[in-house]
PDB file of N, CA and C in Angstrom:
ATOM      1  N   UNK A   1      81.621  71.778  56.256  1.00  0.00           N
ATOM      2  CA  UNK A   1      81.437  72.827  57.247  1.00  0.00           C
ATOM      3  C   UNK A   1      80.452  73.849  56.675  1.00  0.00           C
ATOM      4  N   UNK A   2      79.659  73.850  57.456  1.00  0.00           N
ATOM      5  CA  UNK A   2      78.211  74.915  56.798  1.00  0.00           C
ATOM      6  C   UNK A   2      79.019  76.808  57.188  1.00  0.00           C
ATOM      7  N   UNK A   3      78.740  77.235  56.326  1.00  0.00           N
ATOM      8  CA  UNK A   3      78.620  79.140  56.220  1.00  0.00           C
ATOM      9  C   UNK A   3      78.736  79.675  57.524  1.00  0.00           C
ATOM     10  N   UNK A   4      77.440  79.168  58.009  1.00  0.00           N
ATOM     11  CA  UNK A   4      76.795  79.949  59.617  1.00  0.00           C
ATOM     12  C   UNK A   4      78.276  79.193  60.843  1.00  0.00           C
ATOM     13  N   UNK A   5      78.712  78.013  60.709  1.00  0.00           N
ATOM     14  CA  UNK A   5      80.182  77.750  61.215  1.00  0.00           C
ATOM     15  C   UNK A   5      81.312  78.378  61.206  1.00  0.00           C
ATOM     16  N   UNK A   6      81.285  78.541  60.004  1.00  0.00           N
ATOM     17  CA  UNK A   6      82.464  79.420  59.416  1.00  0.00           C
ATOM     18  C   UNK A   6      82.531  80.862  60.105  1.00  0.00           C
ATOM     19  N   UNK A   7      81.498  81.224  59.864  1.00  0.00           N
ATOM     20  CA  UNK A   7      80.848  83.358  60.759  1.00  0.00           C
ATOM     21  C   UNK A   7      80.759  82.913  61.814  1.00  0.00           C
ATOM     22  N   UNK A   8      80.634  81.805  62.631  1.00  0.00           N
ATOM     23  CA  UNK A   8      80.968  82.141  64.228  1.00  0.00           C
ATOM     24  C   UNK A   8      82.218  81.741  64.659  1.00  0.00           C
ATOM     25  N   UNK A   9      83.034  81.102  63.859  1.00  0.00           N
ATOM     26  CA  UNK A   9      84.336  80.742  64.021  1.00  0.00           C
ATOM     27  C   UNK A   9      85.117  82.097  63.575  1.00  0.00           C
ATOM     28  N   UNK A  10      84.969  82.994  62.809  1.00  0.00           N
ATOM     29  CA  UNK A  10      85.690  84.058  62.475  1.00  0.00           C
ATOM     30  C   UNK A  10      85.020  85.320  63.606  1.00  0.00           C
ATOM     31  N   UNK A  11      83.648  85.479  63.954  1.00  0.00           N
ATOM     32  CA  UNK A  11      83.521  86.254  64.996  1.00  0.00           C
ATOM     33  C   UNK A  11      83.962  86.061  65.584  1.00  0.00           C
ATOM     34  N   UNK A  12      84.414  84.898  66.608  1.00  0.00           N
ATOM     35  CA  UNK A  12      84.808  84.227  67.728  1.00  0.00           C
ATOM     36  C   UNK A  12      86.830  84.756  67.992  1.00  0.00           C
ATOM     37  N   UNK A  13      87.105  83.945  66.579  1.00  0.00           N
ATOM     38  CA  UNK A  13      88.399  84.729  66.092  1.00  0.00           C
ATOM     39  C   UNK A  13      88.719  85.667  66.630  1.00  0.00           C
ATOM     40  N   UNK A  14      87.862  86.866  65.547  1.00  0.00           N
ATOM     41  CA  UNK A  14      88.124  88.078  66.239  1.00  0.00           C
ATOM     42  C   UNK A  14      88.098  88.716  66.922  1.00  0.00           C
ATOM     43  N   UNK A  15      86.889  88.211  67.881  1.00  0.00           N
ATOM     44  CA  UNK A  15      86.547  88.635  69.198  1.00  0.00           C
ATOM     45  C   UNK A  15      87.729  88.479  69.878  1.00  0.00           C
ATOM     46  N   UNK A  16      88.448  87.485  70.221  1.00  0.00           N
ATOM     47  CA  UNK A  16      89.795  86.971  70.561  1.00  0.00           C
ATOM     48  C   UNK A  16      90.686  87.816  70.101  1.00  0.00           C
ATOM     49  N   UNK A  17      91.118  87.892  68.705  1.00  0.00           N
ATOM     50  CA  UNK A  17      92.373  88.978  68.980  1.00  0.00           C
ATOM     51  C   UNK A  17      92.162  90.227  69.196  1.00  0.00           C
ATOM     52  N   UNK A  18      90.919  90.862  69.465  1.00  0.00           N
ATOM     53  CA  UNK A  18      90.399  92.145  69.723  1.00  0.00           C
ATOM     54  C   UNK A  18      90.645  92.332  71.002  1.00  0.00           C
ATOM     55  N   UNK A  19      90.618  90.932  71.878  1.00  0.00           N
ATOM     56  CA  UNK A  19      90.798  90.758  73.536  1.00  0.00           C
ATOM     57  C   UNK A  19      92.175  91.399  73.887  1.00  0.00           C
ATOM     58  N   UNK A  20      92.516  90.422  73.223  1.00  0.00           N
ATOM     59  CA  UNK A  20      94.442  90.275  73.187  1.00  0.00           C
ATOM     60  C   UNK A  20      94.948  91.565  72.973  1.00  0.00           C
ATOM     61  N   UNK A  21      94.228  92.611  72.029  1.00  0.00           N
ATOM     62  CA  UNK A  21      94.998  94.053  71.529  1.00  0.00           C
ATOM     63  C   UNK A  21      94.616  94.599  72.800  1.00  0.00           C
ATOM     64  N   UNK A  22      93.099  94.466  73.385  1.00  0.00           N
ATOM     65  CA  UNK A  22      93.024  95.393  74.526  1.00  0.00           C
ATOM     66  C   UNK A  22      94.130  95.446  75.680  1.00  0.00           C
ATOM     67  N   UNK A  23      93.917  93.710  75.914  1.00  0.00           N
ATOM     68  CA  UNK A  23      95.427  93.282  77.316  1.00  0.00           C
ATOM     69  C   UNK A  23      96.180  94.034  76.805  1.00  0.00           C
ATOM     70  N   UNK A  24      96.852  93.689  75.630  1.00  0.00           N
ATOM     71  CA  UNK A  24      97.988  94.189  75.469  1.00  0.00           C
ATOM     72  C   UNK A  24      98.345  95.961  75.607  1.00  0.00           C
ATOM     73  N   UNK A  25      97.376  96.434  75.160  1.00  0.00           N
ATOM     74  CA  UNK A  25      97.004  98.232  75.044  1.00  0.00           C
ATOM     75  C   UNK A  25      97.493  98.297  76.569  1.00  0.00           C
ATOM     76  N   UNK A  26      96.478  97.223  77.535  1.00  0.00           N
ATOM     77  CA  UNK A  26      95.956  97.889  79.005  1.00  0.00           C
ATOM     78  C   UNK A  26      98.073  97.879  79.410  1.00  0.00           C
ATOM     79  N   UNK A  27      98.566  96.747  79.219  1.00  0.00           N
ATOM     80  CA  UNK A  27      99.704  96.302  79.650  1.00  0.00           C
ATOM     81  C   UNK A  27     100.854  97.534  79.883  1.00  0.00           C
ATOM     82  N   UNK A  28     100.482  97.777  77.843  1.00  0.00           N
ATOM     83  CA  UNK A  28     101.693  98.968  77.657  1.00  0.00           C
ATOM     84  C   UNK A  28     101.728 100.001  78.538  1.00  0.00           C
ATOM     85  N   UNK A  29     100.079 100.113  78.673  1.00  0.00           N
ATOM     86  CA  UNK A  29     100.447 101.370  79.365  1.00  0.00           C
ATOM     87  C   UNK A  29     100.268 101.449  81.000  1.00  0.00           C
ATOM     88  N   UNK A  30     100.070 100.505  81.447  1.00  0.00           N
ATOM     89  CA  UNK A  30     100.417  99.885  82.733  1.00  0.00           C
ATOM     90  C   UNK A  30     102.011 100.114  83.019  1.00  0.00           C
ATOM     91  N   UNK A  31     103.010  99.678  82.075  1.00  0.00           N
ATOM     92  CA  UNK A  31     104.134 100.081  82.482  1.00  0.00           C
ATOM     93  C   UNK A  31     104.853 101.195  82.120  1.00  0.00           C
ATOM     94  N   UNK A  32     103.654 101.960  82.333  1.00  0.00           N
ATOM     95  CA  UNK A  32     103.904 104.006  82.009  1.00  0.00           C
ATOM     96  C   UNK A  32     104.143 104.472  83.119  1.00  0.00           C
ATOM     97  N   UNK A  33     103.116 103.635  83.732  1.00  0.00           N
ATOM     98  CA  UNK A  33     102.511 104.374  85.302  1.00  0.00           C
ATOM     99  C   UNK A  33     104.294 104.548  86.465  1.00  0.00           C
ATOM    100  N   UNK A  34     104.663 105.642  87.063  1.00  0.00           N
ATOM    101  CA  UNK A  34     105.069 105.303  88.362  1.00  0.00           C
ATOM    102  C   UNK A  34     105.558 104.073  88.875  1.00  0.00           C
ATOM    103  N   UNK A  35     106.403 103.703  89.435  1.00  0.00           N
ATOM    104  CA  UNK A  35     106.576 102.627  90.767  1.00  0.00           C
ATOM    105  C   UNK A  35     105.625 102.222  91.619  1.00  0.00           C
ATOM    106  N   UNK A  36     105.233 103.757  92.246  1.00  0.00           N
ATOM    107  CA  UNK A  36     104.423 103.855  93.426  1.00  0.00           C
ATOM    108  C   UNK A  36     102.965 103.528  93.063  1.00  0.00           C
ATOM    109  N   UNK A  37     102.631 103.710  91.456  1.00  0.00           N
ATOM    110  CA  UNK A  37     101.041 103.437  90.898  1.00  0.00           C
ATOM    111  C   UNK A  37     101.060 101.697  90.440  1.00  0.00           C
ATOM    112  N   UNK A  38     102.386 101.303  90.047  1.00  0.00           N
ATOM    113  CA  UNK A  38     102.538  99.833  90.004  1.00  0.00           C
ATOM    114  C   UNK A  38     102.050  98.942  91.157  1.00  0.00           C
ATOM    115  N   UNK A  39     102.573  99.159  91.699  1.00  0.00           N
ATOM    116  CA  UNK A  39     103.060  98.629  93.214  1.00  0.00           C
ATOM    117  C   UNK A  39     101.017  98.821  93.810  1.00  0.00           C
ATOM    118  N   UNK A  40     100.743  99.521  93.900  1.00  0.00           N
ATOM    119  CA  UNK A  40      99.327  99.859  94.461  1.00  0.00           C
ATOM    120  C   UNK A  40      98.361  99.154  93.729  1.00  0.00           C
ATOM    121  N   UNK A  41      98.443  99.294  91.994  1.00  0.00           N
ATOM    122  CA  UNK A  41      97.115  98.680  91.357  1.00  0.00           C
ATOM    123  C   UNK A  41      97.785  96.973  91.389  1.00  0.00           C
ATOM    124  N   UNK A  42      98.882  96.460  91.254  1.00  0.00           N
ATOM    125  CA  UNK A  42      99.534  94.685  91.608  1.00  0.00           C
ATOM    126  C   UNK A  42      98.673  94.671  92.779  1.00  0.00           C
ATOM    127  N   UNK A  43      98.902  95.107  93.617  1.00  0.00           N
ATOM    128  CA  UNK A  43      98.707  94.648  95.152  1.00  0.00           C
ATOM    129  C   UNK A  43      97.070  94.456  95.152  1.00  0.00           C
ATOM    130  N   UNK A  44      96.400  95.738  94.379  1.00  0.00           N
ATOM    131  CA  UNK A  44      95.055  95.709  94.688  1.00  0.00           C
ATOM    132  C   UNK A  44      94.232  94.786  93.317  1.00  0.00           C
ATOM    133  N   UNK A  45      95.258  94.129  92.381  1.00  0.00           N
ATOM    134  CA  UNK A  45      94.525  93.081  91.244  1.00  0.00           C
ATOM    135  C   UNK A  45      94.894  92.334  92.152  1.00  0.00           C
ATOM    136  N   UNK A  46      95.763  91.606  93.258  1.00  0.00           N
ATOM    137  CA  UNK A  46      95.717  90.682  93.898  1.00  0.00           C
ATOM    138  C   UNK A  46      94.885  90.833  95.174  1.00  0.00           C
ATOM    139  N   UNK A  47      94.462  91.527  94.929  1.00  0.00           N
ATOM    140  CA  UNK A  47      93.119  91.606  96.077  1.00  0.00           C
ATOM    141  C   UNK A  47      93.583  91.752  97.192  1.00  0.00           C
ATOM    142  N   UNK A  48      94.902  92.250  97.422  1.00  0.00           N
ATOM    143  CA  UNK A  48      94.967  92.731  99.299  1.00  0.00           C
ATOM    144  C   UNK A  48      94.427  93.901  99.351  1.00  0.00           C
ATOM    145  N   UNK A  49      94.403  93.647 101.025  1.00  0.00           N
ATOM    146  CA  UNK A  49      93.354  94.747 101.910  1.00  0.00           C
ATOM    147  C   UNK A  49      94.088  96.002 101.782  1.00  0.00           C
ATOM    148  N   UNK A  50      93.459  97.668 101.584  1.00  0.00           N
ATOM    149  CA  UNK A  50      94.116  98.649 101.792  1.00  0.00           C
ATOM    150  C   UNK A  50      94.723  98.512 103.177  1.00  0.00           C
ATOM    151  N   UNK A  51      94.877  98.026 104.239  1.00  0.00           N
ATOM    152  CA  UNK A  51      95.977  97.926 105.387  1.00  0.00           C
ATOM    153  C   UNK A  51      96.775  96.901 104.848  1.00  0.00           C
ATOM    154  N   UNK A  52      97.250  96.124 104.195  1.00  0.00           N
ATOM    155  CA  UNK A  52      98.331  95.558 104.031  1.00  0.00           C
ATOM    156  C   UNK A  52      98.626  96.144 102.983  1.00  0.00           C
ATOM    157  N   UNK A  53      98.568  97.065 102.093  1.00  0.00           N
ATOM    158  CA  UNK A  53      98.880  97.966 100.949  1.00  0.00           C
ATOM    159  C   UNK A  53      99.839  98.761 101.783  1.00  0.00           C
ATOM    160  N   UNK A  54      98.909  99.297 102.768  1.00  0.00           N
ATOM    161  CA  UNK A  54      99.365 100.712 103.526  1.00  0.00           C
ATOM    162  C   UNK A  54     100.204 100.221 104.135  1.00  0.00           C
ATOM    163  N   UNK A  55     100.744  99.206 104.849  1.00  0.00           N
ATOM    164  CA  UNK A  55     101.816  98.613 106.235  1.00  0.00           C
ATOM    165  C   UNK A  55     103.139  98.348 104.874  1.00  0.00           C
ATOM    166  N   UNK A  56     102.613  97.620 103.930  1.00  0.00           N
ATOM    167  CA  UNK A  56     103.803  97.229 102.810  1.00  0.00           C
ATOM    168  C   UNK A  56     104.419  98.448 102.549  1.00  0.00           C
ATOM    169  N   UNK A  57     103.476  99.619 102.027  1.00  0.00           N
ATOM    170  CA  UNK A  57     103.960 100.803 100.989  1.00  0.00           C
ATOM    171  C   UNK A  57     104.598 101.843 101.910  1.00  0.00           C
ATOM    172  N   UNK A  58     104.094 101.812 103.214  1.00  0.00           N
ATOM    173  CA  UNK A  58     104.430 102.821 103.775  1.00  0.00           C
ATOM    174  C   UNK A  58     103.690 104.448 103.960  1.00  0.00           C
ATOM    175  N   UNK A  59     102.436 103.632 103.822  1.00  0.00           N
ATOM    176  CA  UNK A  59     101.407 104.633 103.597  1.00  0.00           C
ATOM    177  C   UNK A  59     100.459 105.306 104.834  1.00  0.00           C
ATOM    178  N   UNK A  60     100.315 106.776 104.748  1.00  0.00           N
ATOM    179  CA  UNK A  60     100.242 107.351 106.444  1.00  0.00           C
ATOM    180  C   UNK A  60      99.009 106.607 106.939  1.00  0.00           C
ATOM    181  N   UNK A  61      98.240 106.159 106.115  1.00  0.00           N
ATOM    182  CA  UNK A  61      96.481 105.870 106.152  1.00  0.00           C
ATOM    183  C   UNK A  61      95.845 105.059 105.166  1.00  0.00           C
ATOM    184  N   UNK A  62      94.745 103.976 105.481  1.00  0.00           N
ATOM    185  CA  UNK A  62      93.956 103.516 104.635  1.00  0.00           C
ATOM    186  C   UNK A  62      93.306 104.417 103.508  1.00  0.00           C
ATOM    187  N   UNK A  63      93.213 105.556 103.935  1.00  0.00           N
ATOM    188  CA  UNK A  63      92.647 106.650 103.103  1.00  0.00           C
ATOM    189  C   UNK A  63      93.380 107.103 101.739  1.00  0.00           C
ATOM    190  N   UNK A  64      94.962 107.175 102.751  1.00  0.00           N
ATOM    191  CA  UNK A  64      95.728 107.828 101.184  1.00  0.00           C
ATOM    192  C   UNK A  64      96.088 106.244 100.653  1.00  0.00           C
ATOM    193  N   UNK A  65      95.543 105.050 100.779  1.00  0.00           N
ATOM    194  CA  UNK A  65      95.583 104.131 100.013  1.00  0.00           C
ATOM    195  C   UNK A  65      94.700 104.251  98.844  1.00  0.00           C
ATOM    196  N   UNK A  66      93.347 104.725  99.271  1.00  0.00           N
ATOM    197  CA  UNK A  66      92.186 104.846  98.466  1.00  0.00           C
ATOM    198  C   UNK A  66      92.268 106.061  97.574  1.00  0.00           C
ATOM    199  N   UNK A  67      93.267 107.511  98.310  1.00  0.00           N
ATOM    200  CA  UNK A  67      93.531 108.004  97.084  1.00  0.00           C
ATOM    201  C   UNK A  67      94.388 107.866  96.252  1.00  0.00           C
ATOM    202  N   UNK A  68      95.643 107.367  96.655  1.00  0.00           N
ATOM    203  CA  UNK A  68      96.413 106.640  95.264  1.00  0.00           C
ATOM    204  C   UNK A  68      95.842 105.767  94.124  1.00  0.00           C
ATOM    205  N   UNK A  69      94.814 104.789  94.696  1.00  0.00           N
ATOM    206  CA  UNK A  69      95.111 103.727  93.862  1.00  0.00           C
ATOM    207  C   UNK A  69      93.419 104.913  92.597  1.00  0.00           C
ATOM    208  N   UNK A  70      93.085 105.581  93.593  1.00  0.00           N
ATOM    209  CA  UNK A  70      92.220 106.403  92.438  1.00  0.00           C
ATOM    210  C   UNK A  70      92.945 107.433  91.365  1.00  0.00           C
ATOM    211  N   UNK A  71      93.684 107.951  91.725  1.00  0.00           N
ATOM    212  CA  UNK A  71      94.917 108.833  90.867  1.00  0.00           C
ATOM    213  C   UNK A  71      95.318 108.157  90.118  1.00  0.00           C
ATOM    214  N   UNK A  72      96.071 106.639  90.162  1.00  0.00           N
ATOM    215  CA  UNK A  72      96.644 105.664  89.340  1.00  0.00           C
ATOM    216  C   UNK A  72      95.737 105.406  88.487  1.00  0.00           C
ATOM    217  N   UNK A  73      93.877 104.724  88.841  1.00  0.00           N
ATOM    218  CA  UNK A  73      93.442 104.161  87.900  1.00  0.00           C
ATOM    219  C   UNK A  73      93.201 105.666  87.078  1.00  0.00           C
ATOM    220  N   UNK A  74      92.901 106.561  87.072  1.00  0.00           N
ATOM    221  CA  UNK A  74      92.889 107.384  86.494  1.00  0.00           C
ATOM    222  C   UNK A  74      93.628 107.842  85.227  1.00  0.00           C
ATOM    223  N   UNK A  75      95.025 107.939  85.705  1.00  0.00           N
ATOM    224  CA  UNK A  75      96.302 108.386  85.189  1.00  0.00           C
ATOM    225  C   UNK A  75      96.505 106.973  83.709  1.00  0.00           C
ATOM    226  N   UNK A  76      95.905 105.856  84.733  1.00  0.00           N
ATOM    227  CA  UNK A  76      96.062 104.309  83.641  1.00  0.00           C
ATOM    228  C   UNK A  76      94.761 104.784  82.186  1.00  0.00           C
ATOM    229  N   UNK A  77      93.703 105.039  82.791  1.00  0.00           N
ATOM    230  CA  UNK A  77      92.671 105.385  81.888  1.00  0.00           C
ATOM    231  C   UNK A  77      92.924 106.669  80.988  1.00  0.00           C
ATOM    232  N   UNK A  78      93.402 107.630  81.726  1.00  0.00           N
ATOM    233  CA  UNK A  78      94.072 108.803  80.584  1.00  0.00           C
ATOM    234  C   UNK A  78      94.988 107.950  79.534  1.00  0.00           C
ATOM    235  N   UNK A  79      95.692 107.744  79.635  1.00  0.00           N
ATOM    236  CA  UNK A  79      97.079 106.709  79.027  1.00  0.00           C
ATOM    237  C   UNK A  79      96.254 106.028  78.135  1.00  0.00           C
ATOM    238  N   UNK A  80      95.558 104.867  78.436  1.00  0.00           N
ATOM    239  CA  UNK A  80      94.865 104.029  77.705  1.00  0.00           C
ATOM    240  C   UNK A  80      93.979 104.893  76.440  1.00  0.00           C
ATOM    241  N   UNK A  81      93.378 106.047  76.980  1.00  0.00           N
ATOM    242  CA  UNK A  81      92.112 106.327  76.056  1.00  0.00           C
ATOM    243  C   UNK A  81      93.128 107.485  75.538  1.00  0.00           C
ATOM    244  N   UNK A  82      94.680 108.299  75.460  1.00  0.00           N
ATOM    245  CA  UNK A  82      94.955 109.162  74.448  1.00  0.00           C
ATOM    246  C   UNK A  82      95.808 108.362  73.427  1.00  0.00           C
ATOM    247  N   UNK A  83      96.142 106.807  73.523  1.00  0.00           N
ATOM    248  CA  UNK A  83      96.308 106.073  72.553  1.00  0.00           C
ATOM    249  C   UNK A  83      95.484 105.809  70.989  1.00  0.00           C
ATOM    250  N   UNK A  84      96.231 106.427  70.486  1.00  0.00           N
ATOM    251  CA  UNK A  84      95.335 106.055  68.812  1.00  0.00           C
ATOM    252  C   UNK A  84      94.810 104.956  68.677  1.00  0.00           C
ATOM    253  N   UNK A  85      95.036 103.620  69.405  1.00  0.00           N
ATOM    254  CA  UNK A  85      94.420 102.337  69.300  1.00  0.00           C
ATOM    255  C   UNK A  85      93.124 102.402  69.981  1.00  0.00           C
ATOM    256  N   UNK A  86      93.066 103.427  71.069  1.00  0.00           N
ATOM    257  CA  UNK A  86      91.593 102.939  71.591  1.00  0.00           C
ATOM    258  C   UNK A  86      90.716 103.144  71.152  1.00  0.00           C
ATOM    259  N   UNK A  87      90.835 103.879  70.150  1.00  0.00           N
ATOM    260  CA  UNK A  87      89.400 103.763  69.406  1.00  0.00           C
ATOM    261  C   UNK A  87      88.952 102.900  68.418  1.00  0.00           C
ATOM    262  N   UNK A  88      90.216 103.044  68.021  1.00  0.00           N
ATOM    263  CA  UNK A  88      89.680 100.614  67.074  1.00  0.00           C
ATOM    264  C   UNK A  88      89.551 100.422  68.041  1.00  0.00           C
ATOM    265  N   UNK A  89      90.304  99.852  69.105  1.00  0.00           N
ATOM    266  CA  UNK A  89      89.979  98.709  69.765  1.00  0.00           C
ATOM    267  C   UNK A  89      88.132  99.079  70.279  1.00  0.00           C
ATOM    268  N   UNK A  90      87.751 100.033  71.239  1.00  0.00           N
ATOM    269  CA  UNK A  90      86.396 100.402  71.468  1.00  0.00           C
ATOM    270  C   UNK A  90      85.313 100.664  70.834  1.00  0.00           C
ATOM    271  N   UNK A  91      85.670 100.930  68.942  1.00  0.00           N
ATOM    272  CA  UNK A  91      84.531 101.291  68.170  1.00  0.00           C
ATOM    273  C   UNK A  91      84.311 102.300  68.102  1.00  0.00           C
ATOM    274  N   UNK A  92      85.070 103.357  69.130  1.00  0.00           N
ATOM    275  CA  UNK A  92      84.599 105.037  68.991  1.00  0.00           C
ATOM    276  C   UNK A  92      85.146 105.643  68.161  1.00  0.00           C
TER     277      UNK A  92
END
């Protein structure tokens, strides 16, 4: 096995468990969030329409669909980035 094999098999590696810490980071703190911020960002990684969000959740309007699920990703990204890991994991 030549050198230059070896360094893309260990980049590759690590690239991989670097993946895995992020999922995992995104996960933890996915189950920080609310019920009501669960329930909105599931529905919208499965790609339903803000009217079947809104008819499911009980929501007055397509609109306050669009502002929840912006508050949530928000609230997910605060969470994520005041973790001491995100900055290994990102390099910053």
């Amino acid at each position: 096995m030549s050198i230059r094999y070896q360094e893309a098999e260990t980049t590759t590696a690590l690239d991989a468990l670097m993946e895995a810490d992020r999922i995992c980071l995104f996960w933890e703190m996915f189950e920080k969030l609310g019920d009501d911020c669960k329930q909105v960002m599931r529905m919208t990684f499965e790609e339903r329409s803000e009217a079947e969000i809104q008819a499911k959740l009980a929501f007055k309007n397509e609109g306050s669909v669009k502002q929840k699920r912006f508050k949530c990703k928000n609230q997910l990204a605060q969470l994520i980035q005041a973790d001491p890991r995100y900055a290994e994991l990102t390099g910053s």
